[in-house]
PDB file of N, CA and C in Angstrom:
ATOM      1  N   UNK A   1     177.581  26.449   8.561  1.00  0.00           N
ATOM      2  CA  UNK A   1     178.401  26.915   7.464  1.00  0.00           C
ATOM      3  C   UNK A   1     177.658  27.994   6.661  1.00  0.00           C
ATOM      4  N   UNK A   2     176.351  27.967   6.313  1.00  0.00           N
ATOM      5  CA  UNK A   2     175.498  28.691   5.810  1.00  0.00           C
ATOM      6  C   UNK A   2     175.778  30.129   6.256  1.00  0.00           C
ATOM      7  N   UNK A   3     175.425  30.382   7.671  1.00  0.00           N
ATOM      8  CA  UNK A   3     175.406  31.671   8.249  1.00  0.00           C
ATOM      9  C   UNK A   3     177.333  32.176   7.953  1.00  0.00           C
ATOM     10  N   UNK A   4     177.979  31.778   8.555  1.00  0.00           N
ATOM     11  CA  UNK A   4     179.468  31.758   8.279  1.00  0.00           C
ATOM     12  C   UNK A   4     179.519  32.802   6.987  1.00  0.00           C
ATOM     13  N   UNK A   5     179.135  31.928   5.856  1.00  0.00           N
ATOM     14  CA  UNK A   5     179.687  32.293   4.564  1.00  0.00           C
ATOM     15  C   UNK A   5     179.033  33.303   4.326  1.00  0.00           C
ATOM     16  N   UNK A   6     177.395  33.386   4.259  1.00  0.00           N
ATOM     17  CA  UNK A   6     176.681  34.354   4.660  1.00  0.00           C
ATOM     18  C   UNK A   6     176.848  35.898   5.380  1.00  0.00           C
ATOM     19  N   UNK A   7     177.685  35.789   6.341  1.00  0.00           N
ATOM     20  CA  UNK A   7     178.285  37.077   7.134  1.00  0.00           C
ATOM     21  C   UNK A   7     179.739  37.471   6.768  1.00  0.00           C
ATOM     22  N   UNK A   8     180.025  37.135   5.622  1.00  0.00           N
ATOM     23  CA  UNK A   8     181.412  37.687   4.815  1.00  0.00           C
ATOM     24  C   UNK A   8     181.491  38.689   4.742  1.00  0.00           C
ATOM     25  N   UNK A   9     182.090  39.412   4.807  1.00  0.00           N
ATOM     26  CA  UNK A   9     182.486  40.913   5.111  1.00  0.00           C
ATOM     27  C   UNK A   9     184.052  41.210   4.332  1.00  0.00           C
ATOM     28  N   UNK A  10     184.001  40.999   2.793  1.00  0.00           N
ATOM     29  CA  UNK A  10     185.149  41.397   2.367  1.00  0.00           C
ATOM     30  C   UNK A  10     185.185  42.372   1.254  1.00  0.00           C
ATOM     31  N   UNK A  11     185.535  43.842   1.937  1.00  0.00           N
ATOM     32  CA  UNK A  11     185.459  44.467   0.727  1.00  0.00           C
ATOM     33  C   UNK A  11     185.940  44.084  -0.900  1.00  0.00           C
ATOM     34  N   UNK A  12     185.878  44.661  -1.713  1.00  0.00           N
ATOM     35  CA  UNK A  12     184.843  45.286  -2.059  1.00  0.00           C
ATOM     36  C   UNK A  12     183.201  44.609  -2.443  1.00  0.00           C
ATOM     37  N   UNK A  13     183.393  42.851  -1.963  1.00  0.00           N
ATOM     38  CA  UNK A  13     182.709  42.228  -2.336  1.00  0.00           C
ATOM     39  C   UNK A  13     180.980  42.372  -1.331  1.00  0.00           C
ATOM     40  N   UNK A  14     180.347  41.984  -2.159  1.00  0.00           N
ATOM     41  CA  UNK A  14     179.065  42.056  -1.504  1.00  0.00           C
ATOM     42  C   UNK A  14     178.700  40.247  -1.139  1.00  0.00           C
ATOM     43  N   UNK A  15     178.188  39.750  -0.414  1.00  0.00           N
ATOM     44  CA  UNK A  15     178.013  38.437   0.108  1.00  0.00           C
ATOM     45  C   UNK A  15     176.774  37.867  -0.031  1.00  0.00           C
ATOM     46  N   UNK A  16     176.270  37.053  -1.197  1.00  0.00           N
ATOM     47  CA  UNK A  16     174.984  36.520  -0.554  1.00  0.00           C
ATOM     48  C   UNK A  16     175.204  34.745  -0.755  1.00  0.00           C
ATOM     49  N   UNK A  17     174.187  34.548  -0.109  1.00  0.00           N
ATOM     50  CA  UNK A  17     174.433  32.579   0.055  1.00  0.00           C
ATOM     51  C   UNK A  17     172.907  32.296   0.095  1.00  0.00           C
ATOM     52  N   UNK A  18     172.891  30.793  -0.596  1.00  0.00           N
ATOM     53  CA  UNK A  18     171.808  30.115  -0.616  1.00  0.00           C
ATOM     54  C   UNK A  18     172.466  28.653   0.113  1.00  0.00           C
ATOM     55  N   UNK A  19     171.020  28.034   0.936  1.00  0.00           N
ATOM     56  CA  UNK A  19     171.529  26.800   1.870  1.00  0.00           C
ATOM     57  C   UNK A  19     170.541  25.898   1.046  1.00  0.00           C
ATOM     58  N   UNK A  20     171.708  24.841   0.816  1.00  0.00           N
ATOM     59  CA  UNK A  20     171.038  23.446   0.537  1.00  0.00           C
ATOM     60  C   UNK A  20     170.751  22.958   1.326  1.00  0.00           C
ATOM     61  N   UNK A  21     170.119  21.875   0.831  1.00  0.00           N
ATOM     62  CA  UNK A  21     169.303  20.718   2.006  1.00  0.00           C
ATOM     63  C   UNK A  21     169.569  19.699   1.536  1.00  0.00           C
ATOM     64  N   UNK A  22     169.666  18.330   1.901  1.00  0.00           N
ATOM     65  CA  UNK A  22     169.950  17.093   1.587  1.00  0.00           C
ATOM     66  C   UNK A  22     168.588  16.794   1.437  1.00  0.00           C
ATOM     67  N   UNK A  23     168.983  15.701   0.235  1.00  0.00           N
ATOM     68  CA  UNK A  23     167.484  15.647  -0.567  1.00  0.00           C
ATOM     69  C   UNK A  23     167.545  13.614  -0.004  1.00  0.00           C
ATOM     70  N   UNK A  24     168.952  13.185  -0.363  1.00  0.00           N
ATOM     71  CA  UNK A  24     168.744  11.920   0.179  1.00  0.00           C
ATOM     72  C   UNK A  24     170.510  12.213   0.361  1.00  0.00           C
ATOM     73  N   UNK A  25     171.182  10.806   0.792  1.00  0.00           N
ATOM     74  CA  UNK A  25     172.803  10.160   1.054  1.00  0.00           C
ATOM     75  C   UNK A  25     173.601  10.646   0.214  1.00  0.00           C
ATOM     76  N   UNK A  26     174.273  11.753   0.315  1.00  0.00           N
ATOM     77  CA  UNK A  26     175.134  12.294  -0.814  1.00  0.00           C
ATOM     78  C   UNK A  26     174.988  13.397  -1.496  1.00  0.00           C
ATOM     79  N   UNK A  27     173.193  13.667  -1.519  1.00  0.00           N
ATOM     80  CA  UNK A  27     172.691  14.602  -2.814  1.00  0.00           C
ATOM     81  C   UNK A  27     171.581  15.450  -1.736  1.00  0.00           C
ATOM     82  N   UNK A  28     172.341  16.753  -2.245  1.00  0.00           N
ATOM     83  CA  UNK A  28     172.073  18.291  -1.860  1.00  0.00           C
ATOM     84  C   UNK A  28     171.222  19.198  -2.723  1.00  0.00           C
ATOM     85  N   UNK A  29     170.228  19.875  -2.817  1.00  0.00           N
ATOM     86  CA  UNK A  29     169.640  20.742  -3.581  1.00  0.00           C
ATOM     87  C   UNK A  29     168.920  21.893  -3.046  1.00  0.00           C
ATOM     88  N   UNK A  30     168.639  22.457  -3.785  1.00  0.00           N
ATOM     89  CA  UNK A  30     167.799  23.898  -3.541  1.00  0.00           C
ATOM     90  C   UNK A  30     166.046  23.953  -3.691  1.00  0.00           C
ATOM     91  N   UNK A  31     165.728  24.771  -2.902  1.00  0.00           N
ATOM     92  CA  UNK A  31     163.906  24.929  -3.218  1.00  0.00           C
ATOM     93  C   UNK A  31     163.847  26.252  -4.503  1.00  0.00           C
ATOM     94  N   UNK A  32     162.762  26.176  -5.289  1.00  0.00           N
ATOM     95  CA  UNK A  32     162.978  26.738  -6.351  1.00  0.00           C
ATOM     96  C   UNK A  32     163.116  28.140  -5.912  1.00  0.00           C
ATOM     97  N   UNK A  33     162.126  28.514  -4.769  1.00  0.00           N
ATOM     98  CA  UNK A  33     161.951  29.930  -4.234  1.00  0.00           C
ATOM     99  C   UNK A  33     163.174  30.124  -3.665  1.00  0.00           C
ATOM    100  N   UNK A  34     164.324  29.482  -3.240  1.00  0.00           N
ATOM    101  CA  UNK A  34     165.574  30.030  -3.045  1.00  0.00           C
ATOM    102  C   UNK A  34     166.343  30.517  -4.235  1.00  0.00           C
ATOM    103  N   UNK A  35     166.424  29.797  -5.128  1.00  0.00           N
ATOM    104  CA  UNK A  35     166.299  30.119  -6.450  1.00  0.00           C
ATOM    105  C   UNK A  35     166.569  31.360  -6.717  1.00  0.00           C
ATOM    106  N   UNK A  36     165.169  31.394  -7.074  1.00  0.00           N
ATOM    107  CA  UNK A  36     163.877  32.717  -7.993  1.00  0.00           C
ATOM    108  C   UNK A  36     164.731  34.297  -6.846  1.00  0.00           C
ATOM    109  N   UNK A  37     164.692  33.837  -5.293  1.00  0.00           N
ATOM    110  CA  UNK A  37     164.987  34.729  -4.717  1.00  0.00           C
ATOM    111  C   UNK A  37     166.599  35.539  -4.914  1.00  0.00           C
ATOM    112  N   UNK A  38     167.610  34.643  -4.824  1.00  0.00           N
ATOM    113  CA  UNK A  38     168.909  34.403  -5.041  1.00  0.00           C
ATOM    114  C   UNK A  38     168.998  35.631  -6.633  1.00  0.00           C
ATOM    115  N   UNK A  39     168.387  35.120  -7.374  1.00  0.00           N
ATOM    116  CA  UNK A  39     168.663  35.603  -8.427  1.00  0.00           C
ATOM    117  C   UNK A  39     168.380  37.403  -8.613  1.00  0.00           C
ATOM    118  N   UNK A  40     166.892  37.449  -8.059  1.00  0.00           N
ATOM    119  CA  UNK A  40     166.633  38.779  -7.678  1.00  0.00           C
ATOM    120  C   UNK A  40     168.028  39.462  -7.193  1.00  0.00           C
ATOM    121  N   UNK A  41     168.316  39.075  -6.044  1.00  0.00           N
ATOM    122  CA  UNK A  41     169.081  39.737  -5.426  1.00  0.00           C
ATOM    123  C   UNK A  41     170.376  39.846  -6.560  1.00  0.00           C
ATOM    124  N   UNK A  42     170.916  39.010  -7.010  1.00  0.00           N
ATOM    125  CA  UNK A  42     172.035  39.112  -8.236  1.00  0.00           C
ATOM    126  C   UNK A  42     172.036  40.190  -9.216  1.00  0.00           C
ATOM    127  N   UNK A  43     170.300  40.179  -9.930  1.00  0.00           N
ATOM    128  CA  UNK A  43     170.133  41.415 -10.470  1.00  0.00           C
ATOM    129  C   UNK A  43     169.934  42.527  -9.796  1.00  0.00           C
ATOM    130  N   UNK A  44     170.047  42.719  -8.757  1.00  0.00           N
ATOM    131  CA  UNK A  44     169.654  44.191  -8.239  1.00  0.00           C
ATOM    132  C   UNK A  44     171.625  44.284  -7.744  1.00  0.00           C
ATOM    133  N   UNK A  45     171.856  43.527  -7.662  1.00  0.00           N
ATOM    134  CA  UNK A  45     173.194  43.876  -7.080  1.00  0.00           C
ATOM    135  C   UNK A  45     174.569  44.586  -7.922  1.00  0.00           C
ATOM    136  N   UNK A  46     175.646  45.129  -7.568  1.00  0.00           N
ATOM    137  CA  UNK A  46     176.431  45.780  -8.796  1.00  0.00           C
ATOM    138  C   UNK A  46     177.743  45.725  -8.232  1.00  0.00           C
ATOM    139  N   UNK A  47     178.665  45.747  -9.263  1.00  0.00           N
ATOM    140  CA  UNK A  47     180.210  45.069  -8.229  1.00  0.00           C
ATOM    141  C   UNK A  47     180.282  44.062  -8.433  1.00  0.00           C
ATOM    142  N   UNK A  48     181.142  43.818  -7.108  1.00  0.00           N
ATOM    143  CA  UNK A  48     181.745  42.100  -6.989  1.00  0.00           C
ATOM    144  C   UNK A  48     180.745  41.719  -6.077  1.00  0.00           C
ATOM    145  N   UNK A  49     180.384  40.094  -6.092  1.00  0.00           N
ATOM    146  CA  UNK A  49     179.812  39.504  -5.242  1.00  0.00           C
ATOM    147  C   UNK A  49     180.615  38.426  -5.255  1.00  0.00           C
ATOM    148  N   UNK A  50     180.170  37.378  -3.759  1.00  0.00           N
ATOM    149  CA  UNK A  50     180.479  36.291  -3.398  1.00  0.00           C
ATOM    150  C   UNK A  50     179.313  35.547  -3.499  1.00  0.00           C
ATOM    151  N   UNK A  51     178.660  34.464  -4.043  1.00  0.00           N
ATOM    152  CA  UNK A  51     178.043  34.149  -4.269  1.00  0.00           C
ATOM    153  C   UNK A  51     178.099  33.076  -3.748  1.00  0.00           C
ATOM    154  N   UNK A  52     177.787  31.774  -2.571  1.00  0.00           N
ATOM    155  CA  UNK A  52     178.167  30.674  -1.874  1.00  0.00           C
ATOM    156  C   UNK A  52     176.933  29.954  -1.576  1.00  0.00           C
ATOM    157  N   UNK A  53     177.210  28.434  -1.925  1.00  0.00           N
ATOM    158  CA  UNK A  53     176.226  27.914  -1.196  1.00  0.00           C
ATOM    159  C   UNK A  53     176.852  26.684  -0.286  1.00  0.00           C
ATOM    160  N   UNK A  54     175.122  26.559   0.828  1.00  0.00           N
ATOM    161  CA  UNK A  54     176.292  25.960   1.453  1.00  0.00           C
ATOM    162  C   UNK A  54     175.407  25.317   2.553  1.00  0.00           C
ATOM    163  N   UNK A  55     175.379  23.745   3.175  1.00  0.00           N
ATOM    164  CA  UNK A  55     174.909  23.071   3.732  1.00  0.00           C
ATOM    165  C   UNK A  55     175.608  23.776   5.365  1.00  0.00           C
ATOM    166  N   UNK A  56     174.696  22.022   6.014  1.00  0.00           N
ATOM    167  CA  UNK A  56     175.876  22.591   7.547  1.00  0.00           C
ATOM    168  C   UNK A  56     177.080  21.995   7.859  1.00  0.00           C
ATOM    169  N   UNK A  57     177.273  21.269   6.893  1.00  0.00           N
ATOM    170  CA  UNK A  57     178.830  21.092   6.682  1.00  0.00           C
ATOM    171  C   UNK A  57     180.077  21.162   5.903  1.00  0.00           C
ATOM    172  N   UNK A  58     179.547  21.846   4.681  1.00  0.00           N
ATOM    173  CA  UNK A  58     180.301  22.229   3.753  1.00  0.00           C
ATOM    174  C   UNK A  58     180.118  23.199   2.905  1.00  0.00           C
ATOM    175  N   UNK A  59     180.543  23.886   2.443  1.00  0.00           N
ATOM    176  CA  UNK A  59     180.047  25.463   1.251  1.00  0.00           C
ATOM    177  C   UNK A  59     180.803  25.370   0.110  1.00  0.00           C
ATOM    178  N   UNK A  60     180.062  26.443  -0.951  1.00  0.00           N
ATOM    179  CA  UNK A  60     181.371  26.901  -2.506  1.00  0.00           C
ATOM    180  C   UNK A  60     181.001  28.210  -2.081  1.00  0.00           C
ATOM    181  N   UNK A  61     182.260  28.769  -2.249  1.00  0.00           N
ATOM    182  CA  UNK A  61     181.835  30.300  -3.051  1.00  0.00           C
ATOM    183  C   UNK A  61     182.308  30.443  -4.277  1.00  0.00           C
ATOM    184  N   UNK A  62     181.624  31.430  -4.777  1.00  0.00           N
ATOM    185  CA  UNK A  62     181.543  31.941  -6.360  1.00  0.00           C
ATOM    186  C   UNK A  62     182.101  33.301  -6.222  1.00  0.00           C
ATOM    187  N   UNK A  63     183.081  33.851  -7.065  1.00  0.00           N
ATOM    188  CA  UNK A  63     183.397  35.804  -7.087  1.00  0.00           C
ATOM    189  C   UNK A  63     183.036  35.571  -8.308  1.00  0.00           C
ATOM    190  N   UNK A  64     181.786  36.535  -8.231  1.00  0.00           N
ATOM    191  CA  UNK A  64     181.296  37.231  -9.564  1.00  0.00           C
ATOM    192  C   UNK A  64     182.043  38.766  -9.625  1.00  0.00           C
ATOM    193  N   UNK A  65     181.654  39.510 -11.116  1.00  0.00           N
ATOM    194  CA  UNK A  65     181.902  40.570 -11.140  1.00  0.00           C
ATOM    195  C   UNK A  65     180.074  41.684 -12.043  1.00  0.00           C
ATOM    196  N   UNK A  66     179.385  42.240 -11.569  1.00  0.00           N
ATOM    197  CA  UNK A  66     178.785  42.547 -12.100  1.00  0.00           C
ATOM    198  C   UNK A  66     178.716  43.926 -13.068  1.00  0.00           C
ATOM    199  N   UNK A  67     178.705  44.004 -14.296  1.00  0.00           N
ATOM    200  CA  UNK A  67     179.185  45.586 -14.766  1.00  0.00           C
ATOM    201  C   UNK A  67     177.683  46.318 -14.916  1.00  0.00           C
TER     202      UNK A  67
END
């Protein structure tokens, strides 16, 4: 699902995704350096984005708008 959401291709939007990991039965989270990285990329980015995260069996996406 990760890669999937990841290879979005919808104008005018730009696509990035961070993959959770199951931490234990139910509960999903992030490493901080996905994080820290994710965010970089947010600030350098301009427009619309899709913003998604997303295990290997399920995702969110987010439409941001950046001015």
């Amino acid at each position: 699902m990760f890669e999937i959401l990841g290879a979005i291709q919808l104008a005018p939007f730009q696509s990035l995704a961070i993959r959770s990991h199951q931490l234990g039965p139910g509960i999903g989270g992030y490493r901080p350096k996905q994080l820290f990285a994710l965010l970089s990329q947010v600030e350098q980015a301009k427009g619309h984005l899709l913003v998604s995260t997303a295990c290997r069996c399920h995702g969110v996406i987010t439409g941001l708008k950046r001015l």
